[in-house]
N, C-alpha and C. Protein backbone atom coordinates (compact mmCIF):
# COMPACT_ATOMS: atom_id res chain seq x y z
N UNK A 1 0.84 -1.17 0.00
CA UNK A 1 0.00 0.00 0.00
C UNK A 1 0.89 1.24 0.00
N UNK A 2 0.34 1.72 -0.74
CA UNK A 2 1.49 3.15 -0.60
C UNK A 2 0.97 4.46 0.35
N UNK A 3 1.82 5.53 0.94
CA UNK A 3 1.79 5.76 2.04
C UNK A 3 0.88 6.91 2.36
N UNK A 4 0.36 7.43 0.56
CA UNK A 4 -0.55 8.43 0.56
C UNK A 4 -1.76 7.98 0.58
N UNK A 5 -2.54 6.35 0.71
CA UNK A 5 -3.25 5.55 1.34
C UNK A 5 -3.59 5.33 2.42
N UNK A 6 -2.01 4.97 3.21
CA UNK A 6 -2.47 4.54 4.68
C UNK A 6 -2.50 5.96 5.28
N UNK A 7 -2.13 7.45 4.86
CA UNK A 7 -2.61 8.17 5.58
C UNK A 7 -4.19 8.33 5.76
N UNK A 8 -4.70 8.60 4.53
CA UNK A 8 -6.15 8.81 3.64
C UNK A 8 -6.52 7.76 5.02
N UNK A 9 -6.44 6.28 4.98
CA UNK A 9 -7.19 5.55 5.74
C UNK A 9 -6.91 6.09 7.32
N UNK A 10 -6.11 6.17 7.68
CA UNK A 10 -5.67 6.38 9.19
C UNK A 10 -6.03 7.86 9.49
N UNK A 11 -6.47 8.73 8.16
CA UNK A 11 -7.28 10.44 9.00
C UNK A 11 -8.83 9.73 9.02
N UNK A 12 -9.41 8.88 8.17
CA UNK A 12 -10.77 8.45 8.45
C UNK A 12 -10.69 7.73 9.15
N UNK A 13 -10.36 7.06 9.87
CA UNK A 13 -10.27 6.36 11.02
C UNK A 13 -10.53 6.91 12.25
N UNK A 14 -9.20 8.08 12.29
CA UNK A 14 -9.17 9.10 13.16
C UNK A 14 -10.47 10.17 13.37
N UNK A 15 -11.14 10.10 12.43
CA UNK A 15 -12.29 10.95 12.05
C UNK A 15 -13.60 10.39 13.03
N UNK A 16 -13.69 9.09 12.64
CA UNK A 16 -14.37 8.31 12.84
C UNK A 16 -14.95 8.24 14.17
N UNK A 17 -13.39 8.16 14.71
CA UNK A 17 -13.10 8.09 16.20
C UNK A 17 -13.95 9.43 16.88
N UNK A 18 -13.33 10.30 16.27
CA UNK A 18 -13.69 11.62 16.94
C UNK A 18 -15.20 11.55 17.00
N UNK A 19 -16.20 11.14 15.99
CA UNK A 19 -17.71 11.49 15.98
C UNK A 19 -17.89 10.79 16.71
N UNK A 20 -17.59 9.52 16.93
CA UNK A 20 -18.06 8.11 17.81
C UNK A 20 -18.19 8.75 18.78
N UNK A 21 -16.64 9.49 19.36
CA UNK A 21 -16.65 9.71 20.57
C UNK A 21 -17.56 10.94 21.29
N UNK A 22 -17.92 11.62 20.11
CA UNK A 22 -19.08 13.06 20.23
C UNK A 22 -19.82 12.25 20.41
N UNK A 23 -20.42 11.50 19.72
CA UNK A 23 -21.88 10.79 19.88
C UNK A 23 -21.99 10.29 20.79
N UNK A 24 -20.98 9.69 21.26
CA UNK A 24 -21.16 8.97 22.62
C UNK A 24 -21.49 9.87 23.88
N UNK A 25 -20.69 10.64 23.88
CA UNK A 25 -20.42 12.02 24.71
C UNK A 25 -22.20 12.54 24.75
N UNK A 26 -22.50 13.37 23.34
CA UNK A 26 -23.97 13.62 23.39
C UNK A 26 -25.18 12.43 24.28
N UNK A 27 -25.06 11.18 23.82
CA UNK A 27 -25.91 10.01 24.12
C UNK A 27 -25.75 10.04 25.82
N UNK A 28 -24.77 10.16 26.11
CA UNK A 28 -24.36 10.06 27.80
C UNK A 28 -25.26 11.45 28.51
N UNK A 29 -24.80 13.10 28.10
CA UNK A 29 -24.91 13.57 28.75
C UNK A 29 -26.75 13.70 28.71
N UNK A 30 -27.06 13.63 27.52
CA UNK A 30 -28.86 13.05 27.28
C UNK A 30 -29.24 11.97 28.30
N UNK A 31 -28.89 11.31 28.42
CA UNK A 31 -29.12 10.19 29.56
C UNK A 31 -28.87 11.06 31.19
N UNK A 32 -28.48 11.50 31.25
CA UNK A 32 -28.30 11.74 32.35
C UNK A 32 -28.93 13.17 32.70
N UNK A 33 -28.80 13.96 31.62
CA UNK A 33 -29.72 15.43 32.04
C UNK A 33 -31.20 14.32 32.25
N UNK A 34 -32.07 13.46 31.62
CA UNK A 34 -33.21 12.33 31.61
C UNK A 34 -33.14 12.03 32.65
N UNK A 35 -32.19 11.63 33.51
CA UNK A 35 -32.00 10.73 34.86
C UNK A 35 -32.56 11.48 35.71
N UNK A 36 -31.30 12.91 36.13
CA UNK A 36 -31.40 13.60 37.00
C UNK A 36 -32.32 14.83 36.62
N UNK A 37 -32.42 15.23 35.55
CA UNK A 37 -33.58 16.50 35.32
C UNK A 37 -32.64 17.69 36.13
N UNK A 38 -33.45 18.36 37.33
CA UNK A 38 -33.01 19.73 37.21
C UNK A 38 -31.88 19.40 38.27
N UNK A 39 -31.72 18.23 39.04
CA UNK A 39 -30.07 18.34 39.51
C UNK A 39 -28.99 18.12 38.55
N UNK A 40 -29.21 17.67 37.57
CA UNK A 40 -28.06 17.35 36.22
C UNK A 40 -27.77 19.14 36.04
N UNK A 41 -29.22 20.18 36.04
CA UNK A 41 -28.31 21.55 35.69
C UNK A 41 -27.97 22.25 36.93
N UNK A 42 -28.10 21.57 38.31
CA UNK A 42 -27.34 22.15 39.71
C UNK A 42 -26.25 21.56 39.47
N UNK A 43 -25.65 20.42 38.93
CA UNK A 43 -24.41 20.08 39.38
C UNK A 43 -23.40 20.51 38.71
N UNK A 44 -24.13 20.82 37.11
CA UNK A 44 -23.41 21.76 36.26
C UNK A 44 -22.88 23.24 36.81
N UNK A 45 -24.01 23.61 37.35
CA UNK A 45 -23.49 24.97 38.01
C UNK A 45 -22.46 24.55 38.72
N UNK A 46 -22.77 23.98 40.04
CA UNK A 46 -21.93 24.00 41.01
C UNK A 46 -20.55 23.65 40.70
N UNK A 47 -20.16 22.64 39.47
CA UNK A 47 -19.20 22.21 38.82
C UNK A 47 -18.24 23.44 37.90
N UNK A 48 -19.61 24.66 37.31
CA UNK A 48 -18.85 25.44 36.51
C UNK A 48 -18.48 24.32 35.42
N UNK A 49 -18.41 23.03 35.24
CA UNK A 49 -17.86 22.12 34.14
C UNK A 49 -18.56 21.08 33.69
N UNK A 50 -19.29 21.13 32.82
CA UNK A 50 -20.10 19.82 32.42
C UNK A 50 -19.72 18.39 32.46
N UNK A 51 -18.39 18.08 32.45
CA UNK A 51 -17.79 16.86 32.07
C UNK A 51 -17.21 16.38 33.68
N UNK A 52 -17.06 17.57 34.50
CA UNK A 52 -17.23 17.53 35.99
C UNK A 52 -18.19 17.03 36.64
N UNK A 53 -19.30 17.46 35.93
CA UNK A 53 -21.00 17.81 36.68
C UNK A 53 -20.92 16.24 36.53
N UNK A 54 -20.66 15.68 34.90
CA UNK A 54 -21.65 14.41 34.78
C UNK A 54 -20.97 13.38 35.92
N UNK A 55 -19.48 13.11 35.44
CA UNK A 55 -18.96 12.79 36.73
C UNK A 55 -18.80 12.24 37.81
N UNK A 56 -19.66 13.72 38.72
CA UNK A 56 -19.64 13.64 40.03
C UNK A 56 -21.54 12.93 39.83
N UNK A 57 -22.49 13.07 38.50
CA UNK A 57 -23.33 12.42 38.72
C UNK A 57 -23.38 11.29 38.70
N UNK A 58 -22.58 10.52 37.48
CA UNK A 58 -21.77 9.10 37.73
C UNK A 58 -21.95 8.19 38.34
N UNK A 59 -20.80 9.25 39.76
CA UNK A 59 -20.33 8.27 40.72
C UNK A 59 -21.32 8.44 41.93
N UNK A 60 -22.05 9.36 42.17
CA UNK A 60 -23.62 9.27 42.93
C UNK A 60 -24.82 7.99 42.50
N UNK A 61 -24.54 7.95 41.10
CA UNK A 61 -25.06 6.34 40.74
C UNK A 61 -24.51 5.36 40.80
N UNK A 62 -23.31 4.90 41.22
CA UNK A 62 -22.39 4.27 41.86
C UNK A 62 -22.24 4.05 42.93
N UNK A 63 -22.49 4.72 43.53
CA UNK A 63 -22.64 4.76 45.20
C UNK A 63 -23.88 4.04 45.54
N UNK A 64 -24.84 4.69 44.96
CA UNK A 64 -26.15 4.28 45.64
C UNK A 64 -26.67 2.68 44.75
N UNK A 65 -25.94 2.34 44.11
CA UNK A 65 -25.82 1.16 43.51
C UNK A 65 -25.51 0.01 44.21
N UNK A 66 -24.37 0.12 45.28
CA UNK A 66 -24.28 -0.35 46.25
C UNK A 66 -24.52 -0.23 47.54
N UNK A 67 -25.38 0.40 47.61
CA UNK A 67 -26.11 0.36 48.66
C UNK A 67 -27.58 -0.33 48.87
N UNK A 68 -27.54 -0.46 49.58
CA UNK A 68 -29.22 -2.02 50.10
C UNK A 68 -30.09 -1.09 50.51
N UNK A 69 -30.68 -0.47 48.83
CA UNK A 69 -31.87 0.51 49.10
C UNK A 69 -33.39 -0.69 48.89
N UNK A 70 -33.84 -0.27 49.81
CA UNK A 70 -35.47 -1.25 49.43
C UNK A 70 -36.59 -0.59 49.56
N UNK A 71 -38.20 -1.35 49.52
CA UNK A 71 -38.79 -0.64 49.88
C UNK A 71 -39.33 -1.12 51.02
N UNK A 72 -40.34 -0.17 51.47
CA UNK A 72 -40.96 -0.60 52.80
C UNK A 72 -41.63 -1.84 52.59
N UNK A 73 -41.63 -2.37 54.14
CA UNK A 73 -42.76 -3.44 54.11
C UNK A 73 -44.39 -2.46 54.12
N UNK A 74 -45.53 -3.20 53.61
CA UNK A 74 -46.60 -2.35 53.82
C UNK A 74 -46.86 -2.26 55.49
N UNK A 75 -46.42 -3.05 56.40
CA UNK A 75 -46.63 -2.29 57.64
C UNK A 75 -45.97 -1.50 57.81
N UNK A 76 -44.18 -1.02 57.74
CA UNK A 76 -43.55 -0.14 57.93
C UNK A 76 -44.20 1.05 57.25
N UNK A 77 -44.83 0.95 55.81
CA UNK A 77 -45.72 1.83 55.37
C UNK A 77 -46.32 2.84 55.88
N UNK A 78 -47.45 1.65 56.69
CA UNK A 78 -49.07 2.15 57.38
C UNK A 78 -48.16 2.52 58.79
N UNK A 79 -47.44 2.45 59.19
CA UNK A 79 -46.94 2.99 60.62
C UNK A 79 -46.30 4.58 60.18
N UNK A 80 -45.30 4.62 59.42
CA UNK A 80 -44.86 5.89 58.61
C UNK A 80 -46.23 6.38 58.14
N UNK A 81 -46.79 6.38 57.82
CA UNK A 81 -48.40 6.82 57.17
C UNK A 81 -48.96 7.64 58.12
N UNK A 82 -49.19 6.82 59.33
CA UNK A 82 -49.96 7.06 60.51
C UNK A 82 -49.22 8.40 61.71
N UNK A 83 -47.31 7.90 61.45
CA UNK A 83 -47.07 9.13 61.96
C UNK A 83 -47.20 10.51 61.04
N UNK A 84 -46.97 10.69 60.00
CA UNK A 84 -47.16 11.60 58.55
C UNK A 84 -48.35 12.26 59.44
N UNK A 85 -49.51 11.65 59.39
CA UNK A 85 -50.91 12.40 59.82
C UNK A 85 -50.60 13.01 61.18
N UNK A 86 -50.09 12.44 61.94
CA UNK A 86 -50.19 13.16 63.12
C UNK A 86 -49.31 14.37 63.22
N UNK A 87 -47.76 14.42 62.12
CA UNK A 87 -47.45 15.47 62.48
C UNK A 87 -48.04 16.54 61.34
N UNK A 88 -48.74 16.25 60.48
CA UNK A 88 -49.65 17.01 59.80
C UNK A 88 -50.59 17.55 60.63
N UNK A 89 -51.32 16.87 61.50
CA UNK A 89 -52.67 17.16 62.38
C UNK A 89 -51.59 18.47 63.52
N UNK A 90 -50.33 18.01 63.61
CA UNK A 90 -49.46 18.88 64.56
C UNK A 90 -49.54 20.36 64.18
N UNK A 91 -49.31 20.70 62.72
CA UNK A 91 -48.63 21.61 61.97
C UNK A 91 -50.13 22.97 62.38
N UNK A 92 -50.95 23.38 62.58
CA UNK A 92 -52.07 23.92 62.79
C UNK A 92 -51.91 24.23 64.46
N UNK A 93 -51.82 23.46 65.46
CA UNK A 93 -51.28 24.24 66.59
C UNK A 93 -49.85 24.61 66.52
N UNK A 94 -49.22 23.74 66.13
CA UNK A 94 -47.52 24.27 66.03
C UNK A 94 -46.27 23.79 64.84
N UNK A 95 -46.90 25.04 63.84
CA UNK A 95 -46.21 24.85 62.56
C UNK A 95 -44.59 24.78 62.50
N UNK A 96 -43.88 25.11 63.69
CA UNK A 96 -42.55 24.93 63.44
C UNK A 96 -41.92 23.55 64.15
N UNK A 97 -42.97 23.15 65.25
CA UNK A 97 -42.36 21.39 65.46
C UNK A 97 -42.63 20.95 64.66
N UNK A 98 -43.67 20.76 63.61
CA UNK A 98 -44.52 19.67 62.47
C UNK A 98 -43.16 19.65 61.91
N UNK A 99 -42.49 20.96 61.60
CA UNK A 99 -41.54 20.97 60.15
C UNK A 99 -40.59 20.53 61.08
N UNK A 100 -40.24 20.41 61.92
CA UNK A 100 -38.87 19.80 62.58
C UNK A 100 -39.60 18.09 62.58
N UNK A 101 -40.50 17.86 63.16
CA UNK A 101 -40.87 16.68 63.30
C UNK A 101 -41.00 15.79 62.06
N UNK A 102 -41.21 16.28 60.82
CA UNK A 102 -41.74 15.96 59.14
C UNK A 102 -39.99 15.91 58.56
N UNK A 103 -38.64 16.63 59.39
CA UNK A 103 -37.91 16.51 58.90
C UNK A 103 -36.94 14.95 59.07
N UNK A 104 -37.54 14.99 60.70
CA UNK A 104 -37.21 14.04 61.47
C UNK A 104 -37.86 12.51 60.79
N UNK A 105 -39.03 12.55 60.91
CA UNK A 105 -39.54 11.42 60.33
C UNK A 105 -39.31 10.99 58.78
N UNK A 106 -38.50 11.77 57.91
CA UNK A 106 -37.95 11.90 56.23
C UNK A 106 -36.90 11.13 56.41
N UNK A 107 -36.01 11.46 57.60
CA UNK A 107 -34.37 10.57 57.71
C UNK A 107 -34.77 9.55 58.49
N UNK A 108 -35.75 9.27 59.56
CA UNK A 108 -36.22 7.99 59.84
C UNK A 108 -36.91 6.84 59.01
N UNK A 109 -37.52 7.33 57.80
CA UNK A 109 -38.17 6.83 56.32
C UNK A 109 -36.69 6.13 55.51
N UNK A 110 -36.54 7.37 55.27
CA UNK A 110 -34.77 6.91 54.35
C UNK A 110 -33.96 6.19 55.30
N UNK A 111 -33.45 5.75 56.67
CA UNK A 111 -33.15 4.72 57.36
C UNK A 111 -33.71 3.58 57.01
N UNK A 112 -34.92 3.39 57.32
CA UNK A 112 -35.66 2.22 57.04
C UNK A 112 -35.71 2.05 55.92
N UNK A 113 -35.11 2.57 54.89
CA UNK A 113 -35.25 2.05 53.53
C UNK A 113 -33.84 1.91 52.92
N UNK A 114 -32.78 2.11 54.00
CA UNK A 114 -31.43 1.88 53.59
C UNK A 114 -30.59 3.01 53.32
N UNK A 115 -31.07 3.70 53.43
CA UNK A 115 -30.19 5.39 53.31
C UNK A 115 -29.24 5.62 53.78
N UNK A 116 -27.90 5.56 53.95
CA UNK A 116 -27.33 6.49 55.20
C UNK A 116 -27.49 7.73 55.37
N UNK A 117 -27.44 8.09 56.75
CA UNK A 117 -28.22 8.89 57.22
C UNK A 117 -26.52 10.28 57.47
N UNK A 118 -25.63 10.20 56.48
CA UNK A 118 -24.71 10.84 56.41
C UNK A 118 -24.81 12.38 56.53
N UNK A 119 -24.03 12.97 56.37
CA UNK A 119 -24.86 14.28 56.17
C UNK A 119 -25.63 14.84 55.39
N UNK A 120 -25.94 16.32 55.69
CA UNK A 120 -27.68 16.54 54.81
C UNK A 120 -27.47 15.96 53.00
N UNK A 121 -25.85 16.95 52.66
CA UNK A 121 -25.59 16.86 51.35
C UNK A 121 -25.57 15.43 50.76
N UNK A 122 -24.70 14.59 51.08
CA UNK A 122 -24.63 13.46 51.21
C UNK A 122 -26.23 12.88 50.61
N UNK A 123 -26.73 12.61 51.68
CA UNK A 123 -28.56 12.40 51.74
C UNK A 123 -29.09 12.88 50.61
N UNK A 124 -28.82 13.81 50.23
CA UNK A 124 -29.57 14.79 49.12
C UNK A 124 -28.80 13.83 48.13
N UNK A 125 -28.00 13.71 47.98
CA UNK A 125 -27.35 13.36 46.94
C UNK A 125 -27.49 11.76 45.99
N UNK A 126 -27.31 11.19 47.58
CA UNK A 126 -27.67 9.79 47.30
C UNK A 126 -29.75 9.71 46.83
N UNK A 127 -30.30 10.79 47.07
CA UNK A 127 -31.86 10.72 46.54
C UNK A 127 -32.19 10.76 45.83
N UNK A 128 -31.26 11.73 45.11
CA UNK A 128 -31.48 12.75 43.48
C UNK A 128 -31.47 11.10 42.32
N UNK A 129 -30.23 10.14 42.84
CA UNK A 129 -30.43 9.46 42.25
C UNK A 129 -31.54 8.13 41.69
N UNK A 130 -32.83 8.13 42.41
CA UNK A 130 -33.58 7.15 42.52
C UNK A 130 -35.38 8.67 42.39
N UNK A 131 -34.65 9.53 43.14
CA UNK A 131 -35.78 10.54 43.71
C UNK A 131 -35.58 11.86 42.89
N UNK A 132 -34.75 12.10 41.31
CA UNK A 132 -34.79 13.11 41.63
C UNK A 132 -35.80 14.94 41.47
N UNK A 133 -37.06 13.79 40.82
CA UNK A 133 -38.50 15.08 40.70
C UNK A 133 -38.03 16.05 41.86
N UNK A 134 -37.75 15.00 43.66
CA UNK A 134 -38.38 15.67 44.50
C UNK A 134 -37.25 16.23 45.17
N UNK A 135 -35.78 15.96 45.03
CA UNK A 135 -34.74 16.65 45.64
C UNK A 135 -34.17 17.26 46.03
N UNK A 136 -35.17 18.47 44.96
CA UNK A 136 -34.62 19.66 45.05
C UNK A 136 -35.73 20.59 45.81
N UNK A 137 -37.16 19.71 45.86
CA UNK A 137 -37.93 20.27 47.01
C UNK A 137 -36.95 20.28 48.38
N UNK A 138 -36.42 18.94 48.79
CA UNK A 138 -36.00 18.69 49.83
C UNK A 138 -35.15 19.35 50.44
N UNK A 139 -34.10 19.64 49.29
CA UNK A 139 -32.75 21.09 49.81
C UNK A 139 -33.93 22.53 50.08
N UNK A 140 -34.30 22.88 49.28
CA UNK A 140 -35.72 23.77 50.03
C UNK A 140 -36.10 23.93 51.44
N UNK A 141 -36.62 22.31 51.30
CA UNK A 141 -37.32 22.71 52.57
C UNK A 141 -36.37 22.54 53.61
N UNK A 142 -35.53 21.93 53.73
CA UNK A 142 -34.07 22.07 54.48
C UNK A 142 -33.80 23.40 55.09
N UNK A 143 -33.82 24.15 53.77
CA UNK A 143 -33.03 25.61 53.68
C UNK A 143 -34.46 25.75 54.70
N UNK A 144 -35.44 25.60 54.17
CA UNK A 144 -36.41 26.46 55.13
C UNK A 144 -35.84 26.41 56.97
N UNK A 145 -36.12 24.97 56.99
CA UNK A 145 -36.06 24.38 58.39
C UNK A 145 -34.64 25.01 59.33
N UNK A 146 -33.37 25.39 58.08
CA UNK A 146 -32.39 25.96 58.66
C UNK A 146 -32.89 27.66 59.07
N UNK A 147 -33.56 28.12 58.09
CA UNK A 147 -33.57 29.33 58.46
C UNK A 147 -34.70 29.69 59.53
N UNK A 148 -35.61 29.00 60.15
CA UNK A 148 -36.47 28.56 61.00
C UNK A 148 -35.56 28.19 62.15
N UNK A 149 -34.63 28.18 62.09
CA UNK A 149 -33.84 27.81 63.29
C UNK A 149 -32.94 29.37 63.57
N UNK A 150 -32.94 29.80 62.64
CA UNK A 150 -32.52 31.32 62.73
C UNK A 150 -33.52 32.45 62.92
N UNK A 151 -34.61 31.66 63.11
CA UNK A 151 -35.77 32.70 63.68
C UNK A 151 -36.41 33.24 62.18
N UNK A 152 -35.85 32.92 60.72
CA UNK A 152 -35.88 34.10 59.51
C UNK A 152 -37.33 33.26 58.91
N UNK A 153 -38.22 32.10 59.14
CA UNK A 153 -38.85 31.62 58.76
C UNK A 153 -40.19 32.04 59.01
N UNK A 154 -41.11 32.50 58.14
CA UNK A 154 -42.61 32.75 58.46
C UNK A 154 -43.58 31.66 58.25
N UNK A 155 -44.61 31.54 58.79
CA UNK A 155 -45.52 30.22 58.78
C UNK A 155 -46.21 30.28 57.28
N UNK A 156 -46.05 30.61 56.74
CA UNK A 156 -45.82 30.12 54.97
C UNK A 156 -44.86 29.58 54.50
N UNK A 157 -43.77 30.10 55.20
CA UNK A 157 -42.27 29.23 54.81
C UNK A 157 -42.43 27.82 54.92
N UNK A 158 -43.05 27.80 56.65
CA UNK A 158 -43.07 26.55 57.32
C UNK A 158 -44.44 25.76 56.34
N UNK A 159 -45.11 26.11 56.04
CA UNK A 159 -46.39 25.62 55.15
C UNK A 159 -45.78 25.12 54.21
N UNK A 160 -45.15 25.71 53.46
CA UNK A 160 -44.13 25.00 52.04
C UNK A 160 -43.21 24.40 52.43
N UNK A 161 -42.26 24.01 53.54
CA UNK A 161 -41.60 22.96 53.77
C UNK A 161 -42.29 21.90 54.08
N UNK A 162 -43.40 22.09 54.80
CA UNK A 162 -44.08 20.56 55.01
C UNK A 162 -44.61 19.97 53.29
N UNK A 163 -45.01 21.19 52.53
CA UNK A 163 -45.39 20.37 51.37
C UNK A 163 -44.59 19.76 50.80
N UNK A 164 -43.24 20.29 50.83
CA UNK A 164 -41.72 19.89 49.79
C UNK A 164 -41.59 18.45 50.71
N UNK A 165 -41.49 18.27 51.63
CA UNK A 165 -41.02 16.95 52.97
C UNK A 165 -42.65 15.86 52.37
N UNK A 166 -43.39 16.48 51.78
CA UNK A 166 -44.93 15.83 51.74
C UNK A 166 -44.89 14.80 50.46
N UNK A 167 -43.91 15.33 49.47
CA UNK A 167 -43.58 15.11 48.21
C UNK A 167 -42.58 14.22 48.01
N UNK A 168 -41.65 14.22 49.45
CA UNK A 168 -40.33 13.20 49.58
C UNK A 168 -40.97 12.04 50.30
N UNK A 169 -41.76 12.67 51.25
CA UNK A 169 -42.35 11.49 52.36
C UNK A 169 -43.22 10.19 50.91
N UNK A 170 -43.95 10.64 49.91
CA UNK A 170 -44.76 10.26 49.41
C UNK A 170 -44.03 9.06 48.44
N UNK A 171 -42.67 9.44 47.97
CA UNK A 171 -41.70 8.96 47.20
C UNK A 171 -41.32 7.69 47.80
N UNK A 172 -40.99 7.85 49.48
CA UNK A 172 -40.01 7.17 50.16
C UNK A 172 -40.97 6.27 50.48
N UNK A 173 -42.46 6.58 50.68
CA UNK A 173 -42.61 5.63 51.59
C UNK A 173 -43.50 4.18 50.45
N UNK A 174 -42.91 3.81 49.41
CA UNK A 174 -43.12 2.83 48.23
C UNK A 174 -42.84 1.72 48.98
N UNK A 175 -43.99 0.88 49.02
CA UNK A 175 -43.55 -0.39 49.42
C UNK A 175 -43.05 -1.53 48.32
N UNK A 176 -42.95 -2.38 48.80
CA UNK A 176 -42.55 -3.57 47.80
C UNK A 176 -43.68 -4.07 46.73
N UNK A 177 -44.86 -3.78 46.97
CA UNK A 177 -45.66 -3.95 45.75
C UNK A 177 -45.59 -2.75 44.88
N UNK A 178 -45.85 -1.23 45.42
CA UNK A 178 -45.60 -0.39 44.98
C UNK A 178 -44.39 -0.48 43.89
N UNK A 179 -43.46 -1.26 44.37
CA UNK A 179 -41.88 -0.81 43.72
C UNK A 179 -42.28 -1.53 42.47
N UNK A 180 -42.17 -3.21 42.60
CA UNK A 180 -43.21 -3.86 41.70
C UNK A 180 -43.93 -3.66 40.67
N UNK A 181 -45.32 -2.76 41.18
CA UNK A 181 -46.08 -2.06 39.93
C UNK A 181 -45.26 -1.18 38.55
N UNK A 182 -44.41 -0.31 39.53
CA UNK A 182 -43.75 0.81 39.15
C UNK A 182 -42.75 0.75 38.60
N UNK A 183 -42.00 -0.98 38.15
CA UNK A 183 -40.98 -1.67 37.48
C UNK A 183 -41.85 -2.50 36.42
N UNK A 184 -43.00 -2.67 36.70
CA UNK A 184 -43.40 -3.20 35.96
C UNK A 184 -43.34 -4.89 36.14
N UNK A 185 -43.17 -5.19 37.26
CA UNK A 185 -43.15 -6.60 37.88
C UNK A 185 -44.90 -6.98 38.46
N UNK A 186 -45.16 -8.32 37.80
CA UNK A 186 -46.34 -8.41 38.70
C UNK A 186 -46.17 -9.90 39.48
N UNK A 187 -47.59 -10.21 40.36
CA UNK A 187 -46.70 -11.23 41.29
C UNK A 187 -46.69 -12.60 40.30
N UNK A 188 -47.18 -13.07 39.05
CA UNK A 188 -46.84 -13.38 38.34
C UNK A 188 -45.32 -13.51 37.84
N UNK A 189 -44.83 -12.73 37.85
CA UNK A 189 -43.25 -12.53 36.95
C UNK A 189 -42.69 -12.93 38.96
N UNK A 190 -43.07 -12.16 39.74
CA UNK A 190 -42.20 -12.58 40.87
C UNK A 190 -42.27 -14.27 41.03
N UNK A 191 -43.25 -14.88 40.74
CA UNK A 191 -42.78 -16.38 41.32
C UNK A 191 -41.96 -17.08 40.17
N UNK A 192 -41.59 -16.45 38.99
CA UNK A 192 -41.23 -17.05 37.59
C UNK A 192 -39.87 -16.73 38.11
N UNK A 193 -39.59 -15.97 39.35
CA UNK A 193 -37.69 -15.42 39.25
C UNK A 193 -37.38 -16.02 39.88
């Protein structure tokens, strides 16, 4: 072969390479803005770097990959259920325990369902991946509950953190049939596995 050939072949090659690797690149970060929705464009910010952002989203699906996330049993359910109402029924004489109590009972939910209970960010982080419609309620109502501890919170604040915690509580508390439906498993296909 002569050598003004094997270049010709080895720049299309090289060419080749390069789109593959765009396409791939495009196909990935599409998948994942899909995954995560509006934390895929927080992490971008916070990253300042897209190829950072995806990343650090990655390895948050990595993490929580190995971890022994499940769902509730339906009694753990109806017991989480039953406290939900009461600190709802709370929030009307005393709207700022409900939201401490609704925050409390969110990391007692995500315990029982395998969470570590690491810090807030952490928590947030490991949610976005399975949870993330509601995640960014949750840093919300967080922020609320922090600034409620700084006295800066008005009982509308506190009204919209219980709804944002209302929206996580609702997520978390999926039992094992729930999970099931929502995979598309019925108890059919479960006795076939």
């Amino acid at each position: 072969m002569e050598p003004k050939v094997i270049w010709i072949i080895a720049a299309i090659v090289i060419a080749a390479a390069i789109v593959l690797a765009f396409a791939w690149r495009q196909r990935r970060s599409a998948h994942l803005r899909q995954k995560f929705g509006r934390e895929y464009d927080r992490a971008v910010e916070e990253k300042h770097d897209v190829r950072a952002a995806e990343a650090a989203l990655e390895a948050r699906a990595r993490r929580v990959a190995k971890l022994h996330i499940k769902p509730l049993t339906p009694s753990d359910a109806a017991a989480f259920g039953a406290s939900w109402r009461q600190i709802q029924s709370q929030f009307v004489d005393d709207p700022k325990g409900a939201v401490i109590s609704a925050d409390r009972l969110i990391g007692e939910v995500m315990a029982a369902r395998g969470y570590p209970l690491d810090d807030f960010e952490q928590r947030a982080n490991d949610l976005s991946v399975d949870h993330p419609a509601v995640v960014t309620n949750y840093r919300a109502a967080r922020e609320i509950v922090r600034r409620h501890a700084q006295g800066q919170a008005s009982t509308e604040d506190l009204r919209q953190a219980m709804v944002f915690h209302r929206a996580l509580f609702d997520e978390l508390l999926a039992t094992t049939a729930d999970s099931d439906r929502l995979h598309g498993h019925t108890p059919e296909m479960a006795r076939r596995r």
